[in-house]
N, C-alpha and C. Protein backbone atom coordinates (compact mmCIF):
# COMPACT_ATOMS: atom_id res chain seq x y z
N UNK A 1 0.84 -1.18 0.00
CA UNK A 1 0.00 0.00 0.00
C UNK A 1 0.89 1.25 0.00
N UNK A 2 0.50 2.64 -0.15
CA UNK A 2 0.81 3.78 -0.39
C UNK A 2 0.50 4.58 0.76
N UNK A 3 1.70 5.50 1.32
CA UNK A 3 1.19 6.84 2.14
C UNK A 3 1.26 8.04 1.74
N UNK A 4 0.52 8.67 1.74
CA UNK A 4 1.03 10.09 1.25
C UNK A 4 1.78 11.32 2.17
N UNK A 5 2.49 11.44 1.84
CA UNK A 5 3.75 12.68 2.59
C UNK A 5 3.50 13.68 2.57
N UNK A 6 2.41 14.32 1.49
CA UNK A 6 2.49 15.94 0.96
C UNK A 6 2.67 16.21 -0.12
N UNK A 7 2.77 17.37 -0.63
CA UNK A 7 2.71 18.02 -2.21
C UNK A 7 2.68 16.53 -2.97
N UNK A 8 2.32 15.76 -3.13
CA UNK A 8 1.43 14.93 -3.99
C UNK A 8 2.46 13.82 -4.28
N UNK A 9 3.30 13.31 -3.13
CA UNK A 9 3.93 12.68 -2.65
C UNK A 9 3.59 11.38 -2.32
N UNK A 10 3.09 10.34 -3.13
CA UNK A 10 3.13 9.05 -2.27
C UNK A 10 3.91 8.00 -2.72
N UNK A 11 4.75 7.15 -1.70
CA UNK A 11 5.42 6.17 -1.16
C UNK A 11 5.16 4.61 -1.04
N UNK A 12 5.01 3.53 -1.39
CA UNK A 12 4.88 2.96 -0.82
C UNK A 12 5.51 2.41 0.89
N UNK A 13 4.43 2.04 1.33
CA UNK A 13 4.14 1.63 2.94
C UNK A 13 6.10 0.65 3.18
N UNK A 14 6.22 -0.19 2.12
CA UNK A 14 6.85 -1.41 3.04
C UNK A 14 8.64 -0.46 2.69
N UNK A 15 8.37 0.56 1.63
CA UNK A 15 9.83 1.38 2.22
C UNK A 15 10.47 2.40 2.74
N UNK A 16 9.42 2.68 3.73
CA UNK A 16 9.39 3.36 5.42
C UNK A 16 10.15 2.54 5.95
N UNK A 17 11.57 3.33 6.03
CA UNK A 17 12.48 2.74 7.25
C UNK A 17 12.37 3.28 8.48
N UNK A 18 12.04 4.64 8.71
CA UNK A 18 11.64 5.59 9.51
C UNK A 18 10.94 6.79 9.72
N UNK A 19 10.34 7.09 10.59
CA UNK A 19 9.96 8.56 10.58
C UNK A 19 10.23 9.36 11.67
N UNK A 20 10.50 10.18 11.46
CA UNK A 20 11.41 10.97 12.73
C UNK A 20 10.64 13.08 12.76
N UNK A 21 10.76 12.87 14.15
CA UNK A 21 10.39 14.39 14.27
C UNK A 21 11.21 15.27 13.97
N UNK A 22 10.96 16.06 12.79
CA UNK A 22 12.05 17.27 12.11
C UNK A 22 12.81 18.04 13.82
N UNK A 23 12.09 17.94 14.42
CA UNK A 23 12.91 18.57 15.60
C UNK A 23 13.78 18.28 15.95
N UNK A 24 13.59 16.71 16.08
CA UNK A 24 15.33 16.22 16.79
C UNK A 24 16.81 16.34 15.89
N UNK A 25 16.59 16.68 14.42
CA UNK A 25 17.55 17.40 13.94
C UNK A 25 18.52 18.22 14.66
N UNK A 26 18.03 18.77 15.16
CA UNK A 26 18.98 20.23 15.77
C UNK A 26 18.95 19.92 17.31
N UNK A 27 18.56 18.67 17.94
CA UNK A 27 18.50 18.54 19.13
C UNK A 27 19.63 17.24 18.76
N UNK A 28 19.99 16.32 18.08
CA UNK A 28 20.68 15.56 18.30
C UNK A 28 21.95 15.32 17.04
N UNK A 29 23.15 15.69 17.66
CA UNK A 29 24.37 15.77 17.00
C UNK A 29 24.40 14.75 15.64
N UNK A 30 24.11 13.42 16.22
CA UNK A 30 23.91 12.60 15.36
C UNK A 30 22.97 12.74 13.92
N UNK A 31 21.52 13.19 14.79
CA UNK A 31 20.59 12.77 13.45
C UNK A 31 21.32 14.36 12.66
N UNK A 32 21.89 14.97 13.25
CA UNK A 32 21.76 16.64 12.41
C UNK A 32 23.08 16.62 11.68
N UNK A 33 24.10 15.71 12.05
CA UNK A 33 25.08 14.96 11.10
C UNK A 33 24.52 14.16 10.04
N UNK A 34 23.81 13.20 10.16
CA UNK A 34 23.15 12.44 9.04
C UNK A 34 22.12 12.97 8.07
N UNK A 35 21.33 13.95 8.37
CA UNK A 35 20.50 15.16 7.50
C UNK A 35 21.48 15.68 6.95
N UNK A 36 22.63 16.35 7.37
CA UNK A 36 23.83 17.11 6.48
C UNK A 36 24.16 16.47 5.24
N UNK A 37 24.71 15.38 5.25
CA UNK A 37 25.47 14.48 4.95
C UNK A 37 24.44 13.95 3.72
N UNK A 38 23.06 13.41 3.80
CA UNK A 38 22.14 13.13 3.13
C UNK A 38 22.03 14.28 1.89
N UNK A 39 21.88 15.44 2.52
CA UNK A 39 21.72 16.47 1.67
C UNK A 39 23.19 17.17 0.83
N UNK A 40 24.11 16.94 1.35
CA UNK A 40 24.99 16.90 0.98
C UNK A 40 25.80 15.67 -0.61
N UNK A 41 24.68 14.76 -0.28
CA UNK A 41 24.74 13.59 -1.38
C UNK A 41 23.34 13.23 -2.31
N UNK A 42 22.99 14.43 -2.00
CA UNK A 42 21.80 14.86 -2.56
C UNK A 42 20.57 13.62 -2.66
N UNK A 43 20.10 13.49 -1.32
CA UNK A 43 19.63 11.93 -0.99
C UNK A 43 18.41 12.85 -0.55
N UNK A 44 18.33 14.18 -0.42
CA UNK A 44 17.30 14.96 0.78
C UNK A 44 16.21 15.34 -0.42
N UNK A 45 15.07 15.14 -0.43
CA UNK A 45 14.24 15.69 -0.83
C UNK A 45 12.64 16.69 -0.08
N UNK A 46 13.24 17.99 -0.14
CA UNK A 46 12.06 18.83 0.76
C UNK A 46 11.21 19.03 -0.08
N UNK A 47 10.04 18.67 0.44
CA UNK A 47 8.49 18.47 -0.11
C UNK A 47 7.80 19.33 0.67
N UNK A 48 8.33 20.13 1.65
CA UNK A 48 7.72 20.58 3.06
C UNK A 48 7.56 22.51 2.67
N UNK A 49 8.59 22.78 1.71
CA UNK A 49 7.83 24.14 1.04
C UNK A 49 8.48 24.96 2.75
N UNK A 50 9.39 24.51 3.18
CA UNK A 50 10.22 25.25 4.41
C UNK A 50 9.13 25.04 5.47
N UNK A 51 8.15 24.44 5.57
CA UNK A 51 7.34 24.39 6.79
C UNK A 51 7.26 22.74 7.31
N UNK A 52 8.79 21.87 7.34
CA UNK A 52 8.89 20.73 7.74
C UNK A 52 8.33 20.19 8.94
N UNK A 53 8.11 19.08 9.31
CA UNK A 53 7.75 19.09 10.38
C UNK A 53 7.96 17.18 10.65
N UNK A 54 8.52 16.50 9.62
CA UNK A 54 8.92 14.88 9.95
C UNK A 54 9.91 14.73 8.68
N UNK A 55 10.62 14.36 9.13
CA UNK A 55 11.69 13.42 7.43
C UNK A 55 11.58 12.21 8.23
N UNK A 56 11.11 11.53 6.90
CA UNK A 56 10.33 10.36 5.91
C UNK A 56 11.81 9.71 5.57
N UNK A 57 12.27 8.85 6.21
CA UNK A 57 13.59 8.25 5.72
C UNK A 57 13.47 6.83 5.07
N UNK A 58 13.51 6.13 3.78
CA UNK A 58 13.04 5.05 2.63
C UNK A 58 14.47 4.88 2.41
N UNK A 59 14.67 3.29 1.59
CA UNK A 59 15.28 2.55 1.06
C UNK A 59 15.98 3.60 -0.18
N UNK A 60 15.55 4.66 -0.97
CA UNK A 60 16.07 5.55 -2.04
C UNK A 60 16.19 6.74 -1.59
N UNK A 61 15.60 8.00 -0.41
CA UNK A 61 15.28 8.50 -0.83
C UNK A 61 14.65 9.55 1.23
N UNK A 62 15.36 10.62 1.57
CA UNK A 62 14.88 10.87 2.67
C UNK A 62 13.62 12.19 2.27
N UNK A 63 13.06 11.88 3.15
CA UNK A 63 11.55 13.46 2.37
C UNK A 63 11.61 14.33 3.49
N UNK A 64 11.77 15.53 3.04
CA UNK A 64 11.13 16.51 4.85
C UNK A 64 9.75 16.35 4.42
N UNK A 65 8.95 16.04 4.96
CA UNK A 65 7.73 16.59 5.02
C UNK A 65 6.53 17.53 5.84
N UNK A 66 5.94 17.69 5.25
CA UNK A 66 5.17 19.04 6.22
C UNK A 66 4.38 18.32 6.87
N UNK A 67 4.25 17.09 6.76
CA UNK A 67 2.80 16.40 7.49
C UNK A 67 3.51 15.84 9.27
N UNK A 68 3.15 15.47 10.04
CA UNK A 68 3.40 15.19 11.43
C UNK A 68 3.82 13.89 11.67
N UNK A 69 4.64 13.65 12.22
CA UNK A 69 5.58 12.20 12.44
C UNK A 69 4.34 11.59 12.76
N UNK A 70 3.29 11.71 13.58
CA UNK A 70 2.21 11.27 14.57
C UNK A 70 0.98 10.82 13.13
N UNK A 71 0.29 11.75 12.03
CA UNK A 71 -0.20 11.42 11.65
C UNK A 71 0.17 10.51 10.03
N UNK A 72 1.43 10.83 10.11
CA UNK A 72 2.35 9.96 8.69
C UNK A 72 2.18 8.40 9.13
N UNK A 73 2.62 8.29 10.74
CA UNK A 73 2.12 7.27 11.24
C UNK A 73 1.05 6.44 11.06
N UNK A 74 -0.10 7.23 11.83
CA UNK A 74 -1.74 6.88 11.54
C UNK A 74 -1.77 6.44 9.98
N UNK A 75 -1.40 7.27 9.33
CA UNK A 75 -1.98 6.73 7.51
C UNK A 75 -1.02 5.09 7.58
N UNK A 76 0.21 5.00 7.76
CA UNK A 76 0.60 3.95 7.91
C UNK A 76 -0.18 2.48 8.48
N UNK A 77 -0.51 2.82 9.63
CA UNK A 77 -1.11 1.69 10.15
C UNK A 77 -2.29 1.43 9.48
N UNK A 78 -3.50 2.80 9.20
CA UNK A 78 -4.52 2.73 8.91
C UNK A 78 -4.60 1.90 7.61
N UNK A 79 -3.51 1.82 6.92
CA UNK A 79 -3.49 0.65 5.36
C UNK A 79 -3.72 -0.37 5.53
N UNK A 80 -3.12 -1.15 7.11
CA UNK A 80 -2.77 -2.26 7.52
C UNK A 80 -4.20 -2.39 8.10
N UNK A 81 -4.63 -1.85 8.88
CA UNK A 81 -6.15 -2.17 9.40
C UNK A 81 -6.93 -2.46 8.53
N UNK A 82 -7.36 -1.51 6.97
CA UNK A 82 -8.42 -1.70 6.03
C UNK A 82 -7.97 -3.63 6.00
N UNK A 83 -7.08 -3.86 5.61
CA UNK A 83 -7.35 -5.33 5.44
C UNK A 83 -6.96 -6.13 6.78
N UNK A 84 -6.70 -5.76 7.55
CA UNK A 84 -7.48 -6.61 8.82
C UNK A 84 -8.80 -6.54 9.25
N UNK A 85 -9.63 -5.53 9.12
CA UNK A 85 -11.03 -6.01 8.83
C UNK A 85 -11.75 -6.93 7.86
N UNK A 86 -10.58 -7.12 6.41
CA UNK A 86 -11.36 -7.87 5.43
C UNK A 86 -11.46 -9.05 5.68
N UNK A 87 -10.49 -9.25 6.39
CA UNK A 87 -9.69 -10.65 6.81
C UNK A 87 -11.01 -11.41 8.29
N UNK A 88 -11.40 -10.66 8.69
CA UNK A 88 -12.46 -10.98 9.78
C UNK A 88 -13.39 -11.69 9.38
């Protein structure tokens, strides 16, 4: 299945390696080394139009996105539920 990220952005579900709160960037040495470095190898793609708020980290490909670590989430699971109800 597919999530959508923003500006007309969708992903498939199974290559979500992570999602992380754009905040801890600048709160942790590490992740704000590995955002550098990404963008620096031109791996960063901002979809977020400067109003980031989660990078979307995949198998190709990291996204800032404007949408919320919390509800990038929800669409995630919510794929997985539609067919655990079918399955009932």
């Amino acid at each position: 299945m597919f999530v959508h990220l923003g500006a007309d952005v969708v992903i498939p579900t199974k290559e979500i390696i992570a999602i992380i709160d754009i905040d801890l960037i600048n709160k942790s040495e590490i992740t704000s080394e590995f955002h550098r470095v990404a963008a620096e190898e031109d791996f960063l793609r901002d979809i977020s139009r400067g109003a980031g708020r989660s990078m979307v980290i995949t198998s190709r490909t990291i996204y800032i996105s404007p949408i919320s670590p919390l509800t990038l989430k929800n669409r995630a699971e919510n794929v997985f539920d539609m067919f655990k109800d079918d399955e009932a």
